[in-house]
N, C-alpha and C. Protein backbone atom coordinates (compact mmCIF):
# COMPACT_ATOMS: atom_id res chain seq x y z
N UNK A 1 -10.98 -10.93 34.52
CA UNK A 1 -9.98 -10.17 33.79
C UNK A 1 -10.68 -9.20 32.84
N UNK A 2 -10.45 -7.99 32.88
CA UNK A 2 -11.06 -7.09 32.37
C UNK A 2 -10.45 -6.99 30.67
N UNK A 3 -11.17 -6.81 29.61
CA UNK A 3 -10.71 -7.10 28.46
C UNK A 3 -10.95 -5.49 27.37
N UNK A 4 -10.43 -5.12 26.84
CA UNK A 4 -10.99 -3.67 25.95
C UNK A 4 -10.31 -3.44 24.76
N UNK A 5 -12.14 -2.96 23.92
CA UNK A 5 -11.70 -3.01 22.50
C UNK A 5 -12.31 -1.92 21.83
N UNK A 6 -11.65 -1.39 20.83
CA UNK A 6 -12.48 -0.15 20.31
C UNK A 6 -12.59 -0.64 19.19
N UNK A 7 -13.94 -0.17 19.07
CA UNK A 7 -14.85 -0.62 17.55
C UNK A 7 -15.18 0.45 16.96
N UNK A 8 -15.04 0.90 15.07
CA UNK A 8 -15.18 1.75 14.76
C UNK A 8 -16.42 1.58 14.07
N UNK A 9 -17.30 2.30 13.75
CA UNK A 9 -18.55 2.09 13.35
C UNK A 9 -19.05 3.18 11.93
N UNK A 10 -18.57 2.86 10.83
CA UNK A 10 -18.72 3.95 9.75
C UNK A 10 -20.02 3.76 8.82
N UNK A 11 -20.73 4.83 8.72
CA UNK A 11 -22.26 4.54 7.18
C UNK A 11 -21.56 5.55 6.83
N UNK A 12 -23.12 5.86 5.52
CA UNK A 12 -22.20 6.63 4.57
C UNK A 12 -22.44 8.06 5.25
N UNK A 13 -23.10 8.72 6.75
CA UNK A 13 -23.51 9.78 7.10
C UNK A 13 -22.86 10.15 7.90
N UNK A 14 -21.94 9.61 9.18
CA UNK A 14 -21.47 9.27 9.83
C UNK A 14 -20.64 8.04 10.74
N UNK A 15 -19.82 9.05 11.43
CA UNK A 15 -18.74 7.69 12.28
C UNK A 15 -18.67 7.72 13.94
N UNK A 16 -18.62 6.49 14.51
CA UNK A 16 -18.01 6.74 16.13
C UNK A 16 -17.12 5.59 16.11
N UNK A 17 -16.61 6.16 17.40
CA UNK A 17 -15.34 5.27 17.80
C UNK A 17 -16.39 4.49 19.26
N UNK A 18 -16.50 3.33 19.48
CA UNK A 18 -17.07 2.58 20.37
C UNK A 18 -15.94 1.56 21.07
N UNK A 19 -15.95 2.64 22.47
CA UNK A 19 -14.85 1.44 23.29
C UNK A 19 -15.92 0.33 24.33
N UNK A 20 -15.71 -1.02 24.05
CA UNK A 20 -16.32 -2.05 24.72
C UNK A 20 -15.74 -2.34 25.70
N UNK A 21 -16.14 -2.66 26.80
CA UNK A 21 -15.05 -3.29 28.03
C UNK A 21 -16.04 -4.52 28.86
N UNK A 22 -15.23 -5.41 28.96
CA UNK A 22 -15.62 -6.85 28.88
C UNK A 22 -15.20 -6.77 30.55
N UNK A 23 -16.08 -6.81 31.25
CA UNK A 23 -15.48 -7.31 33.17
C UNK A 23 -16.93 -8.28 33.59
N UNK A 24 -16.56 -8.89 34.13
CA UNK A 24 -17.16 -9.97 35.32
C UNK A 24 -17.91 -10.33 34.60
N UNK A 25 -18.31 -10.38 33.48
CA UNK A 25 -19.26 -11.27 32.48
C UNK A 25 -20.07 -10.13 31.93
N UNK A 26 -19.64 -9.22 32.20
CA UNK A 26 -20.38 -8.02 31.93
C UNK A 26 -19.97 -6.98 30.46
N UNK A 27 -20.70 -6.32 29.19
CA UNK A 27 -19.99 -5.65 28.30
C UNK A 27 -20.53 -4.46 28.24
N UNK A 28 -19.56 -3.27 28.69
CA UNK A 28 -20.14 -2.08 28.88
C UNK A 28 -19.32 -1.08 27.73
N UNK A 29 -20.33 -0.46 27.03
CA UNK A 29 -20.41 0.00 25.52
C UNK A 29 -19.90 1.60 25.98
N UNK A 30 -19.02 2.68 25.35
CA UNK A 30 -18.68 3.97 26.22
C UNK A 30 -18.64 4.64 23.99
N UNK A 31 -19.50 5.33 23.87
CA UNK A 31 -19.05 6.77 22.39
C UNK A 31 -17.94 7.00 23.11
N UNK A 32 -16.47 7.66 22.17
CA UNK A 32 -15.84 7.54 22.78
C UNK A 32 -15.47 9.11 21.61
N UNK A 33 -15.90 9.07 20.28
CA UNK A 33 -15.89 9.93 19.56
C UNK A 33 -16.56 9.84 18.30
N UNK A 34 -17.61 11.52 17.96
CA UNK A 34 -18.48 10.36 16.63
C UNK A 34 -18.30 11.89 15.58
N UNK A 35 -18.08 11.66 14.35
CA UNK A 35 -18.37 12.70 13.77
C UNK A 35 -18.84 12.70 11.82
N UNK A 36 -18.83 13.11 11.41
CA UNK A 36 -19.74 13.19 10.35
C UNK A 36 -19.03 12.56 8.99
N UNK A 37 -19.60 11.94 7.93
CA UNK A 37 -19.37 11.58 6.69
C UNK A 37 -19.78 11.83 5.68
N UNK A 38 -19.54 11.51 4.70
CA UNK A 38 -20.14 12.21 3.28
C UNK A 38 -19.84 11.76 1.82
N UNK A 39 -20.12 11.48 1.56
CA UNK A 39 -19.10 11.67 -0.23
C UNK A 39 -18.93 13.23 -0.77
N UNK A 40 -18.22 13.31 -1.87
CA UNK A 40 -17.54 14.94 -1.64
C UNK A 40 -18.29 14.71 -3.74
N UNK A 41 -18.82 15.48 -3.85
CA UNK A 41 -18.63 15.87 -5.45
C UNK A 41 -17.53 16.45 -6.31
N UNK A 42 -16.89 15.78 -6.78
CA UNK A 42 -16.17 16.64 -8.09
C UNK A 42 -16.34 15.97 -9.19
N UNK A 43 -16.52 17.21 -10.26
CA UNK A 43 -15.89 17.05 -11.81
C UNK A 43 -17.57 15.60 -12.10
N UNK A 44 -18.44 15.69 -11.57
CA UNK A 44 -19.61 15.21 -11.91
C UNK A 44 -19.79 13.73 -11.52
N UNK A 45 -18.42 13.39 -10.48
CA UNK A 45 -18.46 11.93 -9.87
C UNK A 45 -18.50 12.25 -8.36
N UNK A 46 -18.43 11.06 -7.82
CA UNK A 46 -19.33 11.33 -6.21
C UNK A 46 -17.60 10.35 -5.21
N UNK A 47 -17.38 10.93 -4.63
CA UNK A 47 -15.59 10.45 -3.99
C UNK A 47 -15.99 10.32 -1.92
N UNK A 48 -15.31 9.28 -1.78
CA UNK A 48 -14.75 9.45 -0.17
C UNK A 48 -14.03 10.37 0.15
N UNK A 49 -13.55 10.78 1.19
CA UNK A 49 -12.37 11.06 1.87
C UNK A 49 -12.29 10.51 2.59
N UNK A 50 -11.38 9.54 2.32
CA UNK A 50 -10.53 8.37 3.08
C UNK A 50 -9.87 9.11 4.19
N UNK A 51 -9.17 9.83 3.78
CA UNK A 51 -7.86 10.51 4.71
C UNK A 51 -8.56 11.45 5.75
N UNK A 52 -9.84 12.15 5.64
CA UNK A 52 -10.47 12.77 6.55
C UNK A 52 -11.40 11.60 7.21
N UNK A 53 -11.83 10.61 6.78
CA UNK A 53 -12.27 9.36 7.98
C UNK A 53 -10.77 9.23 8.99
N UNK A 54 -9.93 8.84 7.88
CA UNK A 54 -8.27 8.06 9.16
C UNK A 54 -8.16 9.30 9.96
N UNK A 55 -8.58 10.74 9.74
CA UNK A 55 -7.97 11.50 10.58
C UNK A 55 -9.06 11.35 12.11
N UNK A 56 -10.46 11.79 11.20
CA UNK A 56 -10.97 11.23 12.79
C UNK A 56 -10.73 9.90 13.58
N UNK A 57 -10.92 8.91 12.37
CA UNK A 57 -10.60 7.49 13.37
C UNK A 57 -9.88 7.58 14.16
N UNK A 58 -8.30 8.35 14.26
CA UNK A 58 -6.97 8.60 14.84
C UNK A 58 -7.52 9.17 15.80
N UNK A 59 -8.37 10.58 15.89
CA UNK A 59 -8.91 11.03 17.09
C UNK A 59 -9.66 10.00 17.92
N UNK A 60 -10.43 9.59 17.11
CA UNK A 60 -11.17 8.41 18.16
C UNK A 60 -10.33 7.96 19.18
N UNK A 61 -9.52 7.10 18.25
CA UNK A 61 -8.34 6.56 19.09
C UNK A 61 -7.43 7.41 19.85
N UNK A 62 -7.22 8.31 19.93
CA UNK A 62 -6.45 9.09 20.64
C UNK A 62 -7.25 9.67 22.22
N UNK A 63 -8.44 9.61 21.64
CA UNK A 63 -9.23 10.02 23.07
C UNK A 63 -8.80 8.70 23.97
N UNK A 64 -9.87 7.88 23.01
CA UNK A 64 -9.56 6.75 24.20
C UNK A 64 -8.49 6.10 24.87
N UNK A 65 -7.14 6.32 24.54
CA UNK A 65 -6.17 5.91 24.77
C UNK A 65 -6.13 7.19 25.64
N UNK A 66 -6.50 8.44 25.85
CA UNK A 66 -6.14 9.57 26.96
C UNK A 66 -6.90 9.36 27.86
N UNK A 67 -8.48 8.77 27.83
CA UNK A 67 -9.07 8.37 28.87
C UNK A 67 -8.78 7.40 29.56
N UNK A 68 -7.59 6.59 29.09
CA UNK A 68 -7.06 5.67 30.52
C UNK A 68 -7.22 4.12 29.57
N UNK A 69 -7.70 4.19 28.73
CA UNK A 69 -8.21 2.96 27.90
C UNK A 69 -6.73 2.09 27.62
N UNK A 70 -7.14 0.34 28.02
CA UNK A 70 -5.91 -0.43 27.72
C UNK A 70 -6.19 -1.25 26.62
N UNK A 71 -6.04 -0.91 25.55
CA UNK A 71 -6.80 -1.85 24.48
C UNK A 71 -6.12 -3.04 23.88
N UNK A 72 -7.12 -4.44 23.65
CA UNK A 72 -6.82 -5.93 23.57
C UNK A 72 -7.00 -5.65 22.03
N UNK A 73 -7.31 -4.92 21.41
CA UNK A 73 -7.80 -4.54 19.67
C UNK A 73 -8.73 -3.84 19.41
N UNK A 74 -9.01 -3.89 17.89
CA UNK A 74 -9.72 -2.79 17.41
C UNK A 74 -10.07 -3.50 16.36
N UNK A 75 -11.26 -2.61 16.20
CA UNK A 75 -12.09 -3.11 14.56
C UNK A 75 -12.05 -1.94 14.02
N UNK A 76 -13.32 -2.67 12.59
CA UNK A 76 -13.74 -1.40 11.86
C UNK A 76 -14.33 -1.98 11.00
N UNK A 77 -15.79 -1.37 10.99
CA UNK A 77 -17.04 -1.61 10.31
C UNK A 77 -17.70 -0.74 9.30
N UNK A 78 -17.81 -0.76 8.16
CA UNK A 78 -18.51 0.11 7.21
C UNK A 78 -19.21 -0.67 6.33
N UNK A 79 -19.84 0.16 5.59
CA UNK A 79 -20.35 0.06 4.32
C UNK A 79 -19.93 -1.31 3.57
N UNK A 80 -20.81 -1.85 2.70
CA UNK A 80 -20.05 -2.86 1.58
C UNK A 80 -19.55 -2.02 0.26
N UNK A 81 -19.66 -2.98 -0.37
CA UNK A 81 -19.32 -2.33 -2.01
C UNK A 81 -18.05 -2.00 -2.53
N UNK A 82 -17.77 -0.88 -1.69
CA UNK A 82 -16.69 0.24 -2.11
C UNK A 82 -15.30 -0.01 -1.86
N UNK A 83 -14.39 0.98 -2.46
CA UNK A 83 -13.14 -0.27 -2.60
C UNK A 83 -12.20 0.96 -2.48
N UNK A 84 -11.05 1.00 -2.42
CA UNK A 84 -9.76 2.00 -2.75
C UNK A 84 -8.72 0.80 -3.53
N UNK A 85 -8.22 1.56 -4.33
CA UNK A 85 -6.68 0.89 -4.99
C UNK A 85 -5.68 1.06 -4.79
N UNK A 86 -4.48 0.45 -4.38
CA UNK A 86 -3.02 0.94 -4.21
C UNK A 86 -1.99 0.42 -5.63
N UNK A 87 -0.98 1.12 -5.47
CA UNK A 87 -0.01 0.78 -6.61
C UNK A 87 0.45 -0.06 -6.27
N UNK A 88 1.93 -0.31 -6.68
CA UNK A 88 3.20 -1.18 -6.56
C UNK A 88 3.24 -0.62 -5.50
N UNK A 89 3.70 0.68 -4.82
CA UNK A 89 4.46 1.15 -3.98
C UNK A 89 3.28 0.96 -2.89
N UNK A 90 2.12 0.63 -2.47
CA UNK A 90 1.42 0.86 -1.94
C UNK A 90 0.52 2.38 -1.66
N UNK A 91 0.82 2.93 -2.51
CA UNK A 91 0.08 4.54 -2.24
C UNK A 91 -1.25 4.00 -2.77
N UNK A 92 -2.07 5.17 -2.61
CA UNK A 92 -3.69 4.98 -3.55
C UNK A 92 -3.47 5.61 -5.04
N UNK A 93 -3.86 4.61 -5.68
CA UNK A 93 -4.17 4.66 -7.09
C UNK A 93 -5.98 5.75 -7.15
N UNK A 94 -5.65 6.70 -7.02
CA UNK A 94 -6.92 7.55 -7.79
C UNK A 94 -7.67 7.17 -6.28
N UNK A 95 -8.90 8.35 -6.32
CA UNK A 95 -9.58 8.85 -5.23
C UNK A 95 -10.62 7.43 -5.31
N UNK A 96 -10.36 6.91 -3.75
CA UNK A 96 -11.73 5.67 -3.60
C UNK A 96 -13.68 6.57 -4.06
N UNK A 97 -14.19 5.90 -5.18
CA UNK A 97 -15.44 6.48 -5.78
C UNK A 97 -16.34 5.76 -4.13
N UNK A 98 -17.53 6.72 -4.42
CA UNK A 98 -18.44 6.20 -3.50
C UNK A 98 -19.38 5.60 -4.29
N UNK A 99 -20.45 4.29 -3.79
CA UNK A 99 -20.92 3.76 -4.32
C UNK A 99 -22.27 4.36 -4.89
N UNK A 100 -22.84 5.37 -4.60
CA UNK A 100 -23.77 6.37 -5.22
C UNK A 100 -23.06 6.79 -6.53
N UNK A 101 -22.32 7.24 -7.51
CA UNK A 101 -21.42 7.60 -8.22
C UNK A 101 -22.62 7.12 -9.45
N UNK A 102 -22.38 8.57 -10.00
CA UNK A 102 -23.84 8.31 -11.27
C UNK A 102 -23.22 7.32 -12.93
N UNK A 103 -21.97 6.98 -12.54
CA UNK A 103 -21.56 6.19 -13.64
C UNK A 103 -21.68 4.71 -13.32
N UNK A 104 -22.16 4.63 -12.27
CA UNK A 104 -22.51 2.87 -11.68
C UNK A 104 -24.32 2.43 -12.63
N UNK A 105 -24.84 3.89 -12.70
CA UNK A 105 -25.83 3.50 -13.14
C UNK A 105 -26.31 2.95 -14.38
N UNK A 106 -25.16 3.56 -15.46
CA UNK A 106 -25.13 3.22 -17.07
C UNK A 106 -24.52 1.98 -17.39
N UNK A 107 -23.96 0.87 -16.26
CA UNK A 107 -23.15 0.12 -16.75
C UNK A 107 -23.60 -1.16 -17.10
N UNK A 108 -24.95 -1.25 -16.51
CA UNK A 108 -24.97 -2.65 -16.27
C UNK A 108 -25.25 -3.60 -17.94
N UNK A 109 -25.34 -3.12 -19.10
CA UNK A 109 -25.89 -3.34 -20.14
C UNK A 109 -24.36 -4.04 -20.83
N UNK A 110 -23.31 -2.90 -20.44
CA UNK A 110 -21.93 -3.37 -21.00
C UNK A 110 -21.27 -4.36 -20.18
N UNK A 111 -21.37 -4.54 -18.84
CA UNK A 111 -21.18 -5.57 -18.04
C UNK A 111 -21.66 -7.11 -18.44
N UNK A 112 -23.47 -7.33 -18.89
CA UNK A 112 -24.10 -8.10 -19.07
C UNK A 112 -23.27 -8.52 -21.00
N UNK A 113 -22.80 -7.86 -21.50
CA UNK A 113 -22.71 -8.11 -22.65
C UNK A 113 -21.53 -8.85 -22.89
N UNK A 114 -20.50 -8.95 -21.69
CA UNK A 114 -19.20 -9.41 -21.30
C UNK A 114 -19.53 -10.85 -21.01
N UNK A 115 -20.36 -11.01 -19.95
CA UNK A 115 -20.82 -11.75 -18.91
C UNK A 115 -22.73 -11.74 -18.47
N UNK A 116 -22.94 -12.71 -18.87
CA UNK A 116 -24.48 -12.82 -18.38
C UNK A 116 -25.02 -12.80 -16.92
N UNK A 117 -25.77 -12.32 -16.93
CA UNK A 117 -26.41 -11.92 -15.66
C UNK A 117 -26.56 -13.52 -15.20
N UNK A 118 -26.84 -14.48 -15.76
CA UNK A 118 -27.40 -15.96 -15.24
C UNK A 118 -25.93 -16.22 -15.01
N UNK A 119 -24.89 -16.49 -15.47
CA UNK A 119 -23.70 -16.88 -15.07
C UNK A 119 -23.56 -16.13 -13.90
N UNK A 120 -23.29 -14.91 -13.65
CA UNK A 120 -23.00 -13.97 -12.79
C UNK A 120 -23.38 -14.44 -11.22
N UNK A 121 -24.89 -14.38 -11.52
CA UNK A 121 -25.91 -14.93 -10.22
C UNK A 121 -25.36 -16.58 -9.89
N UNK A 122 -25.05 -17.40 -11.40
CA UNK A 122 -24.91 -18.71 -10.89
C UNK A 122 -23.23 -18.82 -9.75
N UNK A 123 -22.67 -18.15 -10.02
CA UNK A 123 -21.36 -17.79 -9.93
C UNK A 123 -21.48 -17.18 -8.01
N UNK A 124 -22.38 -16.54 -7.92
CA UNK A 124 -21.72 -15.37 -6.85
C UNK A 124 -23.09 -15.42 -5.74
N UNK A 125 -24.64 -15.46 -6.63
CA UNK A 125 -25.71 -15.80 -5.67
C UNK A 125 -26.05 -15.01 -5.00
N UNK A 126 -25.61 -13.16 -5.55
CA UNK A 126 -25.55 -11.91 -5.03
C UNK A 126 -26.84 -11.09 -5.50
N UNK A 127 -27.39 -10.64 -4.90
CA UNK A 127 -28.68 -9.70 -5.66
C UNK A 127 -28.15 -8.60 -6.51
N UNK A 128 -28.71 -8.26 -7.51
CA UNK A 128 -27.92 -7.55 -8.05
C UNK A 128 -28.61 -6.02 -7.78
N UNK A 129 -27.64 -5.08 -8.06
CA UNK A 129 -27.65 -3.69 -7.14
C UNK A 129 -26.67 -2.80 -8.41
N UNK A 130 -27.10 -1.81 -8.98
CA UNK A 130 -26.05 -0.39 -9.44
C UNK A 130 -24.57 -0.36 -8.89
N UNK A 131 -24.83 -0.27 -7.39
CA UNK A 131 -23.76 0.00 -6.54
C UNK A 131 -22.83 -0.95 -6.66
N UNK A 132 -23.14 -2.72 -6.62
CA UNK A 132 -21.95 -3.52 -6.52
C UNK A 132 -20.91 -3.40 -7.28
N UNK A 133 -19.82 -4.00 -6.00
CA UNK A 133 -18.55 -3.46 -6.75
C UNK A 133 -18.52 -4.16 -7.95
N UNK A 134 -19.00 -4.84 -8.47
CA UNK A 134 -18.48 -5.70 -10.03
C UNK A 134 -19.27 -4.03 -10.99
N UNK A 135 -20.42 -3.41 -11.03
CA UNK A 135 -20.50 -2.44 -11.45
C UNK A 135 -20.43 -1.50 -11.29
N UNK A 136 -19.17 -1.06 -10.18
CA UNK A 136 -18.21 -0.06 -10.15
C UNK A 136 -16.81 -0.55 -11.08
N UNK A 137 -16.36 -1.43 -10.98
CA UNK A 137 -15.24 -1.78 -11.64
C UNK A 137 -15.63 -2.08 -12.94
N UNK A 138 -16.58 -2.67 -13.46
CA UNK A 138 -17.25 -2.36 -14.72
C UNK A 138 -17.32 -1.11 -15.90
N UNK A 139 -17.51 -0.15 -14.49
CA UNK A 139 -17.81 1.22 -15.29
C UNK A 139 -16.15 1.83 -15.16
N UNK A 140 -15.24 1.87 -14.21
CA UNK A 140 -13.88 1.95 -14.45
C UNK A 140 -13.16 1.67 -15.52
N UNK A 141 -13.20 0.30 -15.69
CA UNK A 141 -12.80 -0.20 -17.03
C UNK A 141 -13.45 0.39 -18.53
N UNK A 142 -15.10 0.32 -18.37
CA UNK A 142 -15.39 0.69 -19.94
C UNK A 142 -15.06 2.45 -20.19
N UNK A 143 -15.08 3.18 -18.79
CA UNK A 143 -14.24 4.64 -19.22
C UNK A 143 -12.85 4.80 -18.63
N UNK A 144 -12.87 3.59 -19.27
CA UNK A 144 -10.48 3.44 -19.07
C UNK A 144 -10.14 4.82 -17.62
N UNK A 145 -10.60 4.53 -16.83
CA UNK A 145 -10.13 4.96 -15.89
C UNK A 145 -8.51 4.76 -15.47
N UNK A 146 -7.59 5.65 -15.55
CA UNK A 146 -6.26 5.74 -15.51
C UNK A 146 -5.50 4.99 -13.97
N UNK A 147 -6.73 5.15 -12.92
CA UNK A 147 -6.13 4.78 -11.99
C UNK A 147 -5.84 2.94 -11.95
N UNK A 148 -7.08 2.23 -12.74
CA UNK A 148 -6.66 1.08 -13.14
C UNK A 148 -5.74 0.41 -13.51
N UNK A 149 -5.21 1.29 -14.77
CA UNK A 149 -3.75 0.77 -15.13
C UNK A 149 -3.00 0.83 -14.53
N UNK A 150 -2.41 1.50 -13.31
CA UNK A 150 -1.45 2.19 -12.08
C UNK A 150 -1.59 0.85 -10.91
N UNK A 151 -2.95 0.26 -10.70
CA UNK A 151 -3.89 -0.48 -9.49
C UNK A 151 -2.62 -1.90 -9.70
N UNK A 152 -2.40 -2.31 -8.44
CA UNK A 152 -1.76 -3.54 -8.01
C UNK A 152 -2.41 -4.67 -7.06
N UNK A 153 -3.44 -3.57 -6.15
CA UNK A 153 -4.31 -4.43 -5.34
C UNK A 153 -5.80 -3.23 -5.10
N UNK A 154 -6.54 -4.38 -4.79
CA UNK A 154 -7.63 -3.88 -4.08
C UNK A 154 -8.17 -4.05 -3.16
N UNK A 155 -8.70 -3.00 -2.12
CA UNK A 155 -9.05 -3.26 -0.55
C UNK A 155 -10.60 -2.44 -0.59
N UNK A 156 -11.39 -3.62 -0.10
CA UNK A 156 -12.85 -3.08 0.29
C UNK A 156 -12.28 -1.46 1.24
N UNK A 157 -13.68 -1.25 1.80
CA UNK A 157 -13.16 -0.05 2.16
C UNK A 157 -13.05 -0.44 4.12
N UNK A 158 -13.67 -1.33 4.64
CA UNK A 158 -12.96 -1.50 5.85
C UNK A 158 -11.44 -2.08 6.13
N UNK A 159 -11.31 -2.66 4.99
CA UNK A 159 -9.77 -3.06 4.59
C UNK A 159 -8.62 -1.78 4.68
N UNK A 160 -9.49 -1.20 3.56
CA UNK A 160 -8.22 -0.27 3.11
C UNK A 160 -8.28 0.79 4.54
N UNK A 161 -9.01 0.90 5.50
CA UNK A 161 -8.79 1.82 6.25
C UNK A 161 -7.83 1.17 7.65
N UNK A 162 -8.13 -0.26 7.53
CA UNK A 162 -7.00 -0.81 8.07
C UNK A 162 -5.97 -0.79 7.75
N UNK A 163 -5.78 -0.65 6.33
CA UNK A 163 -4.44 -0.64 5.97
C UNK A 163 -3.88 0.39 6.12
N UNK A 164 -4.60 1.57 6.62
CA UNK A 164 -3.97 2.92 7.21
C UNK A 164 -3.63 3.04 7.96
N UNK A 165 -4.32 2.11 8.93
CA UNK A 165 -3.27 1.85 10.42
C UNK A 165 -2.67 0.88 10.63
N UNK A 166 -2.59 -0.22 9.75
CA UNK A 166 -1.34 -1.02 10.23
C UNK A 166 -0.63 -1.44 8.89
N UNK A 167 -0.95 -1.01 7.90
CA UNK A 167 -0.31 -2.26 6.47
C UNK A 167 -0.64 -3.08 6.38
N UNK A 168 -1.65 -3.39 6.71
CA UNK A 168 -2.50 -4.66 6.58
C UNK A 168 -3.02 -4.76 5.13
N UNK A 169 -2.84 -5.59 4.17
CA UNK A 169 -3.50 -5.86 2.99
C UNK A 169 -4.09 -7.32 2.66
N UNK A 170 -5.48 -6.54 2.95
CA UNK A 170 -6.40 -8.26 3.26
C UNK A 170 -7.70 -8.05 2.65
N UNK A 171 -8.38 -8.57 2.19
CA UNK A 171 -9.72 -8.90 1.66
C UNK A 171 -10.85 -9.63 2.71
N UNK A 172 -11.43 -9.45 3.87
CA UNK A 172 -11.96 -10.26 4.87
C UNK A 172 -13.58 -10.93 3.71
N UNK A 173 -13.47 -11.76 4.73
CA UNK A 173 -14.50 -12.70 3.67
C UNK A 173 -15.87 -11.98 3.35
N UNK A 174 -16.23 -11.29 4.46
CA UNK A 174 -17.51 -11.31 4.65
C UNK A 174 -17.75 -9.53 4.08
N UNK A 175 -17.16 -9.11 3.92
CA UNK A 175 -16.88 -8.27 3.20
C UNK A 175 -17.03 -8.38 1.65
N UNK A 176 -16.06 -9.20 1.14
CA UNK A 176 -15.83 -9.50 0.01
C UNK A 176 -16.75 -10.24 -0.84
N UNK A 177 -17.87 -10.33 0.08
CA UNK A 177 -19.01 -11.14 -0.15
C UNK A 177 -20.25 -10.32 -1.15
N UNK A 178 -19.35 -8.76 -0.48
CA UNK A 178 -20.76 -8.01 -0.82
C UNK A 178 -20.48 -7.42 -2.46
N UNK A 179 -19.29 -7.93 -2.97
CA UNK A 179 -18.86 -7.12 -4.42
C UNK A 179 -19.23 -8.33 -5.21
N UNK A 180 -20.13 -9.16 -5.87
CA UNK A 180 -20.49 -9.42 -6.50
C UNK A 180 -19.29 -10.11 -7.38
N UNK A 181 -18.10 -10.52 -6.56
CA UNK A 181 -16.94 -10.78 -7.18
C UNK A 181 -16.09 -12.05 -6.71
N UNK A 182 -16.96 -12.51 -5.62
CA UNK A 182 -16.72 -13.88 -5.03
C UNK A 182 -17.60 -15.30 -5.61
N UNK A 183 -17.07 -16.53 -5.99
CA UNK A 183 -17.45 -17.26 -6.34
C UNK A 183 -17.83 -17.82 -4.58
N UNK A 184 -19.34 -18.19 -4.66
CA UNK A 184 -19.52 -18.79 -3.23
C UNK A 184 -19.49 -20.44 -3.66
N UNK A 185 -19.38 -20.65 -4.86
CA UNK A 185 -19.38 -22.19 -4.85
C UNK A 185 -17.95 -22.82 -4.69
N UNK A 186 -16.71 -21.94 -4.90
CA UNK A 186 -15.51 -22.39 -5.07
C UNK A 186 -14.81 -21.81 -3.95
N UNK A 187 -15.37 -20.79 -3.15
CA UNK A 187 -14.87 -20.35 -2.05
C UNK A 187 -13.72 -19.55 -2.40
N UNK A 188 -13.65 -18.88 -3.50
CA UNK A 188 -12.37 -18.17 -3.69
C UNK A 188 -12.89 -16.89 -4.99
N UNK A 189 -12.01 -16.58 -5.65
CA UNK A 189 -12.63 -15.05 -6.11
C UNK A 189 -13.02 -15.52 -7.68
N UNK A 190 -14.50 -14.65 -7.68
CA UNK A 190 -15.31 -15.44 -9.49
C UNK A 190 -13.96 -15.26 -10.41
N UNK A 191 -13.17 -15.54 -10.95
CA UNK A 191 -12.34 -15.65 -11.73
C UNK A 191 -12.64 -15.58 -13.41
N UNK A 192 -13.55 -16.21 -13.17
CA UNK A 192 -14.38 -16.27 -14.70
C UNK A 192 -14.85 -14.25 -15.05
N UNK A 193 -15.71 -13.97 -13.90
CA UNK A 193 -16.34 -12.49 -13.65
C UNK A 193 -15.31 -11.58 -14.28
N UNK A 194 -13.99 -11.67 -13.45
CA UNK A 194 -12.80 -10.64 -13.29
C UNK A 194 -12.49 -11.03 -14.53
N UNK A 195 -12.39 -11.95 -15.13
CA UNK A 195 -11.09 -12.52 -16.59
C UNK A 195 -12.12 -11.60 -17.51
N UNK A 196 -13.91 -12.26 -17.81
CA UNK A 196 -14.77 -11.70 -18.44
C UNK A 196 -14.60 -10.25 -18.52
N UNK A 197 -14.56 -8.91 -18.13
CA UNK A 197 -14.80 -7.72 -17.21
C UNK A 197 -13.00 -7.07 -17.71
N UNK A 198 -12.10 -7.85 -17.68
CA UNK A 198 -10.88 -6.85 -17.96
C UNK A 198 -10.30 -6.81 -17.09
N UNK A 199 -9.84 -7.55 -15.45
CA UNK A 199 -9.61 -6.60 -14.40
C UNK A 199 -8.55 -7.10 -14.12
């Protein structure tokens, strides 16, 4: 029984759409569509475009579904770290930051002063990095970033691009692994981190 799935494959330079097809024990890999990424500069911070990834992803998918493709599902693979916010209503709360963003770099001093780096590590067991999301949301909070107060949920960024194609609002584990915001001893989210932090 022949089986097919398109896998999306995003860094921060570029994207393809990868259709797999599963026959006789066999998995044969087909580009199906690949095109370019970036973070965008404004106003001295470093931003995604979410909505220009969903538009190609959509092409991806649109090829392959014209090339004859019967698809069993779909993924989607990116980056860690990075996050988008939605409101109440589900829209996005303020432009998803990219994890390069030169205000990740000043934070870690006001973060540590909340919350100790030894708790932190005992807590989560994460290397620590500029980029992680605990010091992106760090630096949100200490420059009262507006979209915060508006924020109802948060979706890593392979999440939130699922949630563009189906409404899906989910946190996958292994993902959530990489924001410095999971307790791995309690199996559920550092609580102590987030309460410490404002969030």
């Amino acid at each position: 029984m022949k089986k097919q799935y398109l896998a999306f494959d995003l860094g921060a330079s570029s994207g393809r759409a990868m259709l797999g097809t599963i026959e006789n024990g066999k998995v044969d890999l087909q580009e199906m569509h690949r095109f370019e990424n970036g973070s965008i500069a404004i106003n001295g911070g470093l931003f995604w475009d979410f909505l220009g990834l969903f538009r190609e992803m959509k092409l991806g998918l649109q090829k392959t579904l014209a090339a004859g493709a019967k698809l069993d599902g779909l993924a989607i693979d990116t980056w860690g770290v990075d996050y988008a916010l939605l409101d109440a209503n589900g829209f996005w709360a303020g432009q998803p930051r990219c994890y390069r963003d030169p205000r990740n770099e000043t934070v870690e001093d006001w973060t540590f002063s909340r919350i100790s780096k030894e708790e932190i590590y005992k807590l989560t067991g994460i290397q620590f990095a500029s980029f992680n999301t605990i010091f992106q949301l760090s630096a949100a909070v200490r420059d009262k970033d507006p979209s915060l107060s508006i924020a109802k949920k948060l979706l890593f960024t392979p999440n939130a691009l699922t949630y563009m194609f189906c409404g899906d609002v989910s946190a996958e584990y292994s993902i959530a692994t990489t924001s410095q915001l999971y307790d791995s001893n309690s199996g559920d989210w550092a609580w102590k981190i987030i309460d410490a932090l404002g969030l």
